[in-house]
N, C-alpha and C. Protein backbone atom coordinates (compact mmCIF):
# COMPACT_ATOMS: atom_id res chain seq x y z
N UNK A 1 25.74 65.94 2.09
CA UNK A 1 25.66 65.38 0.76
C UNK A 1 26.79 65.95 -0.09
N UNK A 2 27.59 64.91 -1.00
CA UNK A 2 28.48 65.87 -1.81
C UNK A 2 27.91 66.69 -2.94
N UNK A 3 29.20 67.48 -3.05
CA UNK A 3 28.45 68.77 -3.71
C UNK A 3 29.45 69.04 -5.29
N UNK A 4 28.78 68.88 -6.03
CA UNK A 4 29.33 68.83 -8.08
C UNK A 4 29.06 69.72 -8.44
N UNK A 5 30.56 70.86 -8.84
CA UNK A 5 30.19 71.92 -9.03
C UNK A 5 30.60 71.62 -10.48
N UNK A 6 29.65 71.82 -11.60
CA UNK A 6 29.84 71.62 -13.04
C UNK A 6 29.85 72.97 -14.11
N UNK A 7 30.41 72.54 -14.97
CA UNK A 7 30.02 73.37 -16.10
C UNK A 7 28.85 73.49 -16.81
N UNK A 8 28.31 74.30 -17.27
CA UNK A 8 27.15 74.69 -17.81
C UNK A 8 26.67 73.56 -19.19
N UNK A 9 28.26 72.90 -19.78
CA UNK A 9 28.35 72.10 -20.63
C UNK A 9 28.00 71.19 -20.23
N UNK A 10 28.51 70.59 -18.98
CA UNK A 10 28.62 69.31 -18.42
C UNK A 10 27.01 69.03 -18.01
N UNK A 11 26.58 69.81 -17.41
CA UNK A 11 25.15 69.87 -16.91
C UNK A 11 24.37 69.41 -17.84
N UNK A 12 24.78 70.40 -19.37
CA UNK A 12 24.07 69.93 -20.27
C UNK A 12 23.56 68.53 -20.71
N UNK A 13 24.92 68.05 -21.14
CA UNK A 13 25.16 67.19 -21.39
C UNK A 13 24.96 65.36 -21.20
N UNK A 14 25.09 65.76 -19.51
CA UNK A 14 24.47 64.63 -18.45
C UNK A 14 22.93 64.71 -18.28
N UNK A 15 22.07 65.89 -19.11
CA UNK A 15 20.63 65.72 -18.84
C UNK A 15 20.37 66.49 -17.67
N UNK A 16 21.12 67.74 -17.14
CA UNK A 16 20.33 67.93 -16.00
C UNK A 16 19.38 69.42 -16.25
N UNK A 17 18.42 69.39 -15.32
CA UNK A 17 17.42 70.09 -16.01
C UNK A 17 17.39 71.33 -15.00
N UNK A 18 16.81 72.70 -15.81
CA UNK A 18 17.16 74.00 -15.59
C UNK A 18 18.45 74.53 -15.00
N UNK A 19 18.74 75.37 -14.49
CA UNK A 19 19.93 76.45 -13.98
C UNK A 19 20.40 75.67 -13.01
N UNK A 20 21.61 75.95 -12.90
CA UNK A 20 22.34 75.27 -12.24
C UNK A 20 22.71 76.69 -10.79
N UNK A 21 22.20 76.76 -9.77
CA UNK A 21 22.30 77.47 -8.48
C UNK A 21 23.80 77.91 -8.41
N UNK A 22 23.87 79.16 -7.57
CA UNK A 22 25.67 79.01 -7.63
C UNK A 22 26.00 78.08 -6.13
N UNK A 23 27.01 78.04 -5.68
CA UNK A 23 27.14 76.93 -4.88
C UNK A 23 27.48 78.41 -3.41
N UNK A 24 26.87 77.48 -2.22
CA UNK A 24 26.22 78.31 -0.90
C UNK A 24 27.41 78.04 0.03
N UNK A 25 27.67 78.90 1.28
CA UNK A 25 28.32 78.56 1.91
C UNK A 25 27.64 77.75 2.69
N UNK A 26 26.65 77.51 3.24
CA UNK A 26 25.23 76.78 4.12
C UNK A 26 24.99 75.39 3.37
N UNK A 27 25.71 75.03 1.88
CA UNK A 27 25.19 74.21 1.37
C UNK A 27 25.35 73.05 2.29
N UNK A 28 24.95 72.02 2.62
CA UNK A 28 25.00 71.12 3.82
C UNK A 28 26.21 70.06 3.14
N UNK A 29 27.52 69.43 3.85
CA UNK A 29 28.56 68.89 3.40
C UNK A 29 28.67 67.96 4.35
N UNK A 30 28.86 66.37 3.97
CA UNK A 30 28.45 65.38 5.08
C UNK A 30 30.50 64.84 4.24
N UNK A 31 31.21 65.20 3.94
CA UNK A 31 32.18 64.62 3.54
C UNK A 31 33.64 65.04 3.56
N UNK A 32 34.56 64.71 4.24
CA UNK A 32 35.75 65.43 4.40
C UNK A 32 36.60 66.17 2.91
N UNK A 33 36.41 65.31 1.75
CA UNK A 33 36.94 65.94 0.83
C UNK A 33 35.91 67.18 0.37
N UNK A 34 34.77 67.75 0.94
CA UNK A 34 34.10 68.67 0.13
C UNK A 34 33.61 68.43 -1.31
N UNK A 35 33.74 69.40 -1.93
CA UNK A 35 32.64 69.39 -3.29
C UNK A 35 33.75 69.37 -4.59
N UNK A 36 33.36 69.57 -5.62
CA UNK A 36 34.22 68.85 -6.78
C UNK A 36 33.77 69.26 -8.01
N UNK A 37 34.89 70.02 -8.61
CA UNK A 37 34.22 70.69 -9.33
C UNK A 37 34.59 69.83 -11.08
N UNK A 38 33.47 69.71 -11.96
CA UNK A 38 33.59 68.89 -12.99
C UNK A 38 33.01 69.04 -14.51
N UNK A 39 34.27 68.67 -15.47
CA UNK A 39 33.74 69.18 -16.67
C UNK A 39 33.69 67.59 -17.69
N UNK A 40 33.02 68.12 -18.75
CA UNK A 40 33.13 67.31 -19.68
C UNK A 40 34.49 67.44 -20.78
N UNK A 41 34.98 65.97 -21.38
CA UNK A 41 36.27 66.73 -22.24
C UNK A 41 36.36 65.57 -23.34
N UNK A 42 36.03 65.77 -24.46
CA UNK A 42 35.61 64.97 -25.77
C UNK A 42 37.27 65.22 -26.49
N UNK A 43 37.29 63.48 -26.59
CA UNK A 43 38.37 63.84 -27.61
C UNK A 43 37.73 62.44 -28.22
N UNK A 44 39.00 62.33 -29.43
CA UNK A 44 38.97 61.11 -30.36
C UNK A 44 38.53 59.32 -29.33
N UNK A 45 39.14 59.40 -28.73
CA UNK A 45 39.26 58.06 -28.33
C UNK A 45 37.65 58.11 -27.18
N UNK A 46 37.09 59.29 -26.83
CA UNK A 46 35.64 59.44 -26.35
C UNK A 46 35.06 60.76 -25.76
N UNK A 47 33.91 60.62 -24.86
CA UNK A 47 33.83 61.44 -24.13
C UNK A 47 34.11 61.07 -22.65
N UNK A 48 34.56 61.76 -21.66
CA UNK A 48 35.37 61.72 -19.98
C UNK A 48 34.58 62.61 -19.83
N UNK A 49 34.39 62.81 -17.92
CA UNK A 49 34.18 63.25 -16.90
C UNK A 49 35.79 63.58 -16.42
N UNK A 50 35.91 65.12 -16.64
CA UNK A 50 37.52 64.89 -15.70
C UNK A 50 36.46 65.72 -14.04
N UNK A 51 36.84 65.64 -12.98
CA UNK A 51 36.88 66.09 -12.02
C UNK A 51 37.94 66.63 -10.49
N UNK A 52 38.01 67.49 -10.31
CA UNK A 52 38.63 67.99 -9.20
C UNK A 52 38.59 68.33 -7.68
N UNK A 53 38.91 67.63 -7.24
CA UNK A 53 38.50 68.38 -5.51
C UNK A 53 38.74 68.95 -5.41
N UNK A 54 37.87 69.97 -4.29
CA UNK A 54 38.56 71.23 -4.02
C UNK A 54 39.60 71.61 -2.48
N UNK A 55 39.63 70.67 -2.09
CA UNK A 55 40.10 70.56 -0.80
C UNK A 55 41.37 70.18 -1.15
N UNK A 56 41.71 69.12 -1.59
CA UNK A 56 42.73 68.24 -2.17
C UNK A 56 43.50 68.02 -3.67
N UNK A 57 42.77 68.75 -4.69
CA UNK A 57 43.22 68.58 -5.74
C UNK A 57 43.06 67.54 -6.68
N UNK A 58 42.47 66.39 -6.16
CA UNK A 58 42.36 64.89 -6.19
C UNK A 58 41.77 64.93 -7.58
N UNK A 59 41.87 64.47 -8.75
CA UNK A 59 41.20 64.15 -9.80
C UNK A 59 41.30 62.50 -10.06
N UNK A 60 39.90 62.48 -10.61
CA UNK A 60 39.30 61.70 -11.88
C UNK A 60 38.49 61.60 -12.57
N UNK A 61 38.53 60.68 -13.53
CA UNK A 61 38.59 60.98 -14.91
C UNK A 61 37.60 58.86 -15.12
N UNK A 62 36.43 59.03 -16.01
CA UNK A 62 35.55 58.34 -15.80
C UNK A 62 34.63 58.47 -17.16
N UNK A 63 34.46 57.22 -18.05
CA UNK A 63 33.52 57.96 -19.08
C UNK A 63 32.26 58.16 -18.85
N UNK A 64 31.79 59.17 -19.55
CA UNK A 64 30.60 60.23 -19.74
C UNK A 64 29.43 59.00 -19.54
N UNK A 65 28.43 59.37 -18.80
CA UNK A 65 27.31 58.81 -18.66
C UNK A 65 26.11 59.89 -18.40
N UNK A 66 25.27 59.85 -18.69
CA UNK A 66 23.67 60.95 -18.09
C UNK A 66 23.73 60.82 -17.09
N UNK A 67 22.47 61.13 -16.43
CA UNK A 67 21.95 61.35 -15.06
C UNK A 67 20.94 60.48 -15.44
N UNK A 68 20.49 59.59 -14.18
CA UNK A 68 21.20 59.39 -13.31
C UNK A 68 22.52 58.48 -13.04
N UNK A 69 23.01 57.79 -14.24
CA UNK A 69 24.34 57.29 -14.04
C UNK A 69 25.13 57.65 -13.84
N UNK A 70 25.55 58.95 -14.34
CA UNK A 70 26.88 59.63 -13.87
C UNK A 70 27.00 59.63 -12.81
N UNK A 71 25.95 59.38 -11.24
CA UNK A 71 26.86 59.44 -10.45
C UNK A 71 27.42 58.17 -9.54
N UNK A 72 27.48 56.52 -10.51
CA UNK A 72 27.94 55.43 -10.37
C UNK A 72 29.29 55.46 -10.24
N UNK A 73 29.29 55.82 -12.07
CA UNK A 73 31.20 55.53 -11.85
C UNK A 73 31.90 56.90 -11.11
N UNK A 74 31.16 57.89 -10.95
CA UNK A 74 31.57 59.16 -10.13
C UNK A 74 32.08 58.48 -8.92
N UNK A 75 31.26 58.57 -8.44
CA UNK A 75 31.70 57.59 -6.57
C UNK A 75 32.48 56.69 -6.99
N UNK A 76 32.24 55.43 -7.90
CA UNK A 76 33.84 54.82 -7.87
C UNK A 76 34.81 54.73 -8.16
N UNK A 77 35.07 55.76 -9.21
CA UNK A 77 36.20 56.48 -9.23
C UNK A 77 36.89 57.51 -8.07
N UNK A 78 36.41 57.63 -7.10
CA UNK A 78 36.34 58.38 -5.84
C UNK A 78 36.87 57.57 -5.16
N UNK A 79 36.01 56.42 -4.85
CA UNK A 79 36.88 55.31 -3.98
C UNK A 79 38.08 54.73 -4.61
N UNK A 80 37.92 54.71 -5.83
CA UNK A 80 39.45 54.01 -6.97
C UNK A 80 40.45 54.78 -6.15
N UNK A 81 40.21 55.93 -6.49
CA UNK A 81 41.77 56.85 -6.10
C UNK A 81 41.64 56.92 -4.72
N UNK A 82 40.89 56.81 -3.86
CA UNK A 82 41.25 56.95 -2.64
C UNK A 82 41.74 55.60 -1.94
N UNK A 83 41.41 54.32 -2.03
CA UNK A 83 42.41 53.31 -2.15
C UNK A 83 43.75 53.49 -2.28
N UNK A 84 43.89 53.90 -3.90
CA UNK A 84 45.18 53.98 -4.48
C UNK A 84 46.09 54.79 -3.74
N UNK A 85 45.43 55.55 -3.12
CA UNK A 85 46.04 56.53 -1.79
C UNK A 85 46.44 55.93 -0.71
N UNK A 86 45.74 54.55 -0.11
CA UNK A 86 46.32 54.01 0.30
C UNK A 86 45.08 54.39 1.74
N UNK A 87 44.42 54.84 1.73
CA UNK A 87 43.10 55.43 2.56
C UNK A 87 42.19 54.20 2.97
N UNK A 88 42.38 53.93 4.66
CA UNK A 88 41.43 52.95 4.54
C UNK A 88 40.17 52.62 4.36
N UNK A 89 39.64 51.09 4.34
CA UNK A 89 38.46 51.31 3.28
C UNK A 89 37.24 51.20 4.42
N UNK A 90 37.26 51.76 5.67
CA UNK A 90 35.65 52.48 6.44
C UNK A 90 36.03 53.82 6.29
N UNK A 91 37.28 54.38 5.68
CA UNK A 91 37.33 56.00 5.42
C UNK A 91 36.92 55.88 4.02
N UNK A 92 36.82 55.15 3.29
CA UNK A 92 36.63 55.32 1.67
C UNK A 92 35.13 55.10 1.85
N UNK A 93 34.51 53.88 2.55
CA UNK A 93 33.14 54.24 2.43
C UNK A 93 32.57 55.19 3.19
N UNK A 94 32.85 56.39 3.83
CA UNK A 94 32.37 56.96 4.46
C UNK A 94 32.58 57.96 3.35
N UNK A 95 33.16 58.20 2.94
CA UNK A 95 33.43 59.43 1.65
C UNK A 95 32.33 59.09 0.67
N UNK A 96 32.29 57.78 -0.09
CA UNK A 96 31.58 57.42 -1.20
C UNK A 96 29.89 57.10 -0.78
N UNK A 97 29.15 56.71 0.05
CA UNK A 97 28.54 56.70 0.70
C UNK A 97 27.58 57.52 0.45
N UNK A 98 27.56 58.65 0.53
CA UNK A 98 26.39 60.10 0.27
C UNK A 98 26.21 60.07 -1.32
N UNK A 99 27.27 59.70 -1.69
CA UNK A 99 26.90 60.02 -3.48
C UNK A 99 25.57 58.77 -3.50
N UNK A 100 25.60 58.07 -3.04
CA UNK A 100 24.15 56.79 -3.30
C UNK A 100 23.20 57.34 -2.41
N UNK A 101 23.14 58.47 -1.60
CA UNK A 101 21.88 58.76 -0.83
C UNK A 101 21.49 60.51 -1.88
N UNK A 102 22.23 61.18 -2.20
CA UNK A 102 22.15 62.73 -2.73
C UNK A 102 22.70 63.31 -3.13
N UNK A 103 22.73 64.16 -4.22
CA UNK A 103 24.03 64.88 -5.02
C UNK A 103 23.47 65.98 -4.89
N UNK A 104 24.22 67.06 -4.62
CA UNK A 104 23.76 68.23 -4.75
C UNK A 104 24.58 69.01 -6.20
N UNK A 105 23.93 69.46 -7.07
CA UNK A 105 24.75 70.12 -8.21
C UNK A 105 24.26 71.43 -8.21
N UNK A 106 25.73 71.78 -8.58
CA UNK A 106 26.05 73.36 -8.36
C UNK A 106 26.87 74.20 -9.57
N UNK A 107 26.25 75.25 -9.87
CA UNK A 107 27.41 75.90 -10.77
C UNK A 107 28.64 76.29 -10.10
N UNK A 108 29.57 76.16 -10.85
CA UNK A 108 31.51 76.08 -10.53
C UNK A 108 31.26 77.74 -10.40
N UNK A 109 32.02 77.93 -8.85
CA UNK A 109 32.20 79.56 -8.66
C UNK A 109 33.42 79.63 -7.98
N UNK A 110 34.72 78.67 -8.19
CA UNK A 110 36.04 78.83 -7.73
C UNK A 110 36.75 78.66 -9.31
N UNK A 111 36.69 80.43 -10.12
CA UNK A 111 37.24 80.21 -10.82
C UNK A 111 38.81 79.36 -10.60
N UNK A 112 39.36 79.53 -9.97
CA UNK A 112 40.77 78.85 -9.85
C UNK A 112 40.80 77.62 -9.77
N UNK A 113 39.76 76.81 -9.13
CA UNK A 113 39.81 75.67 -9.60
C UNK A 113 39.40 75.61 -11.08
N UNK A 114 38.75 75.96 -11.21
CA UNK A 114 38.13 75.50 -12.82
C UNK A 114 39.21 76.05 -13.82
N UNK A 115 40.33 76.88 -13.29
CA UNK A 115 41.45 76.79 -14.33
C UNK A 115 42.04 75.51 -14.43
N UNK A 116 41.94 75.69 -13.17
CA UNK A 116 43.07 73.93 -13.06
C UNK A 116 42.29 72.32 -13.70
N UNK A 117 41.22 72.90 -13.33
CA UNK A 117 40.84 71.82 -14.45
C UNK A 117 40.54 71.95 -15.58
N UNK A 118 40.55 72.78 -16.14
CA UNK A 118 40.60 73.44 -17.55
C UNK A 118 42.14 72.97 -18.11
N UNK A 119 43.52 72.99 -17.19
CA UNK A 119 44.51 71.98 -17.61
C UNK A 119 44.90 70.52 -17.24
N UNK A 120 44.37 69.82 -16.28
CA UNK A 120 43.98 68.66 -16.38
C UNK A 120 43.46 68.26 -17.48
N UNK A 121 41.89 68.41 -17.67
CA UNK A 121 41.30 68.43 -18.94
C UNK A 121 42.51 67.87 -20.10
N UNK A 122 43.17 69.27 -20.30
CA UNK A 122 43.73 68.97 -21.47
C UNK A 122 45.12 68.09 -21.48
N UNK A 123 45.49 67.92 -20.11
CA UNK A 123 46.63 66.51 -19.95
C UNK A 123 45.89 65.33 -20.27
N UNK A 124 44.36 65.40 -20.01
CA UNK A 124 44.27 63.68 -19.97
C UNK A 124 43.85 63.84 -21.45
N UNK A 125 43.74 64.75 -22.46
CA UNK A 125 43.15 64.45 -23.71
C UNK A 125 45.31 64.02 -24.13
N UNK A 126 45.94 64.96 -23.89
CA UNK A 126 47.38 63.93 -24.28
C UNK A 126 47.60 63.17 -23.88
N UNK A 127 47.34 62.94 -22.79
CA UNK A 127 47.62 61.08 -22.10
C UNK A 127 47.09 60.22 -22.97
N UNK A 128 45.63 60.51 -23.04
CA UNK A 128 44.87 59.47 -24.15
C UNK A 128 45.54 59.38 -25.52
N UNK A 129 45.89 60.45 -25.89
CA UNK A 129 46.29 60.56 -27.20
C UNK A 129 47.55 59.41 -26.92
N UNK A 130 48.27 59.96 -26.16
CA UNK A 130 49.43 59.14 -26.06
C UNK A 130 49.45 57.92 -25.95
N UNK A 131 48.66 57.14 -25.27
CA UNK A 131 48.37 55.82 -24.95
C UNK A 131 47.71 55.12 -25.99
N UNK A 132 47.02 55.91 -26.83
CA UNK A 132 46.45 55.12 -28.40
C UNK A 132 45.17 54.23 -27.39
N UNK A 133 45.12 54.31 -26.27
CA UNK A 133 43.55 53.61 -26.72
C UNK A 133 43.22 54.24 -25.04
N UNK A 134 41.80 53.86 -24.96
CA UNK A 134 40.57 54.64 -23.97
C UNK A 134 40.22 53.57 -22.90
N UNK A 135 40.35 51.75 -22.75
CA UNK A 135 39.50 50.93 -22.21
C UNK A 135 39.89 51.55 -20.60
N UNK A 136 39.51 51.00 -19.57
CA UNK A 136 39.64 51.23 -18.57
C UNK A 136 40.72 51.27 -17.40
N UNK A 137 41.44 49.99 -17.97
CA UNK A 137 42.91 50.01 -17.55
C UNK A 137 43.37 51.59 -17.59
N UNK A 138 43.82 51.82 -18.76
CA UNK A 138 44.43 52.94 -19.56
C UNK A 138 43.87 54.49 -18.90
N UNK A 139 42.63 54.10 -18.57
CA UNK A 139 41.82 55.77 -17.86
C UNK A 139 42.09 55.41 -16.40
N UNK A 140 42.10 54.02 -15.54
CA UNK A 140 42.65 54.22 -14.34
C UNK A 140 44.39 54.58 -14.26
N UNK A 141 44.95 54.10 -15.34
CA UNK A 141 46.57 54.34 -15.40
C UNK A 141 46.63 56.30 -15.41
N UNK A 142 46.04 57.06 -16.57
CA UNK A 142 46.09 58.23 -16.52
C UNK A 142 45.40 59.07 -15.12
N UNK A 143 44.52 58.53 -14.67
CA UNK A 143 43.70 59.05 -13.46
C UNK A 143 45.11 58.91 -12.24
N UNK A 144 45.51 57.42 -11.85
CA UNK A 144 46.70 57.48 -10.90
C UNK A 144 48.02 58.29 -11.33
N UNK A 145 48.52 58.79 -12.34
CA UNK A 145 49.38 59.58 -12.64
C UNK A 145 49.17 61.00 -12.68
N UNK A 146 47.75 61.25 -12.57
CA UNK A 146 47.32 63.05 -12.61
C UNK A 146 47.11 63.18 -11.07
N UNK A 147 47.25 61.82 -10.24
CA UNK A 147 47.30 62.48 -8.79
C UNK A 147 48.47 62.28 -8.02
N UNK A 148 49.15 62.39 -9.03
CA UNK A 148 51.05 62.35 -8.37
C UNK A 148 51.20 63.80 -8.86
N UNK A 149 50.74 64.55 -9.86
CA UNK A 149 51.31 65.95 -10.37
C UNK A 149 50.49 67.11 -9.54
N UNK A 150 51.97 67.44 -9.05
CA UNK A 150 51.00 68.76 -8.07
C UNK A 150 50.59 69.48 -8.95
N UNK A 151 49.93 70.47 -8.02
CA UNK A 151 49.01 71.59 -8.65
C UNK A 151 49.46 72.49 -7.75
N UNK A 152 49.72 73.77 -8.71
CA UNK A 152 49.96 75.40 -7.79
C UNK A 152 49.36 75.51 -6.70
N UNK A 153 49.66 75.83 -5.57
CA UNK A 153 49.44 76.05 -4.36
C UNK A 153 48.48 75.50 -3.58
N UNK A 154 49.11 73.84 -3.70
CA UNK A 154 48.63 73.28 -2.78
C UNK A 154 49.94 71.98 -2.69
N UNK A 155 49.64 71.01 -2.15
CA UNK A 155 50.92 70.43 -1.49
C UNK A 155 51.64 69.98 -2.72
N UNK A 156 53.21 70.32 -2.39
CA UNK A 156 53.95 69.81 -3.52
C UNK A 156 54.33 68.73 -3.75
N UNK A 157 53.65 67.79 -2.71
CA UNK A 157 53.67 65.96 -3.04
C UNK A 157 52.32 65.56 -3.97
N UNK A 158 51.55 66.54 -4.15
CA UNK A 158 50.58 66.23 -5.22
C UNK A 158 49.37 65.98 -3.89
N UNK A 159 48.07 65.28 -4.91
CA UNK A 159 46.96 65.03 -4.53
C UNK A 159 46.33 63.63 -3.86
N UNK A 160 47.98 63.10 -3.88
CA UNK A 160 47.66 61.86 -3.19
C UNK A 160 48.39 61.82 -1.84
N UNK A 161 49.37 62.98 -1.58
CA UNK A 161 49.89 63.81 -0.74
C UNK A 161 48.93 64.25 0.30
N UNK A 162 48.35 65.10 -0.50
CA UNK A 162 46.86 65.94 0.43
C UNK A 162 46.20 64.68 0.80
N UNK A 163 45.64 64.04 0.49
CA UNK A 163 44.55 62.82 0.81
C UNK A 163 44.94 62.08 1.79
N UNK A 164 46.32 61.59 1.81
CA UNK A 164 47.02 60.73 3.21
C UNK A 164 46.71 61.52 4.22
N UNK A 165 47.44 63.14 4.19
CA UNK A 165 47.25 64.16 5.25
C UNK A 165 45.91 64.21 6.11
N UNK A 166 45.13 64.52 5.00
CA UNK A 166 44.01 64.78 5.23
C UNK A 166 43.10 63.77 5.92
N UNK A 167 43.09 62.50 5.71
CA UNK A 167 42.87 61.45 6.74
C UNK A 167 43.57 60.95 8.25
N UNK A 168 44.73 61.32 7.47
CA UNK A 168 45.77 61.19 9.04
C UNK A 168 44.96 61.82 9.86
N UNK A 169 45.25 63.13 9.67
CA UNK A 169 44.41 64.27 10.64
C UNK A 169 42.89 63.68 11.40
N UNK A 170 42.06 62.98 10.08
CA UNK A 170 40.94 62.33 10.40
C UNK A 170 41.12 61.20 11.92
N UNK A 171 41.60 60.40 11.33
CA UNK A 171 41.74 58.65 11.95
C UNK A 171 42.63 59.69 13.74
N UNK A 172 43.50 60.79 13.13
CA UNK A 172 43.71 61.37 14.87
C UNK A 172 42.63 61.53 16.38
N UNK A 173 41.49 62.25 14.81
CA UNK A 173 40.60 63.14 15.80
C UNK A 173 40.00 62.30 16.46
């Protein structure tokens, strides 16, 4: 089942109820990209879901919904960018797939990711700013441009880089 490692905010926010567990090495993972760690990020034009893989770097970015909706446009924003990757689509439903059977949520315990999305975060609040408006076009345009920008130490073709790789390897085995 995939695994959402959130902020204490985010948790809040989406309605989810008591403590959030820290995340297990045993936690059970049915998905090649792993778990994903995700915050909430309010600006003028709304509230977003930015999110990060941790395997890949892969973000997106999706507006704010509760539980149990949040995890609709979650998964298809998952498959959005993994398309856009160019990933074929019995590898995209095999990724998106578990989010409609189980979510497992977890408190974020890779501080280093959660830096990095702590500056994501604040690219897509300037993207938005920059773009003067929020509809959906405009959040899939900023979502496909935050997975061309690498991230420190991981591949320097970015996160749509890692994702080709990372299936190649797949469709080998």
């Amino acid at each position: 089942m995939p695994v959402i490692m959130c902020t204490r905010n985010l948790w809040r926010v989406i309605g989810g109820s008591g403590a959030l567990a820290p995340r297990h090495a045993d936690d059970p993972q049915d998905t090649r990209l792993g778990g994903w760690c995700a915050n909430v990020a309010c600006f003028p034009e709304g509230c977003f879901v930015v999110a990060l893989n941790e395997v890949t770097y892969t973000t997106i970015v999706f507006p704010l919904l509760p539980l149990p909706e949040f995890i609709l446009p979650f998964s298809l924003a998952v498959g959005i960018q993994l398309s856009e990757a160019g990933i074929p689509p019995d590898m995209i439903q095999t990724e998106v797939e578990p989010f409609h059977k189980n979510v497992l949520f977890r408190k974020n315990s890779n501080r280093s990711l959660l830096g990095s999305l702590n500056d994501v975060c604040f690219r897509v609040g300037w993207m938005l700013e920059d773009a003067g408006r929020s509809d959906p076009g405009t959040v899939f345009e900023i979502q496909r441009d935050l997975n061309e920008m690498p991230h420190v130490d991981t591949h320097p073709g970015g996160p749509n880089t890692s994702l080709r790789l990372l299936f190649a390897e797949a469709a080998r085995a």
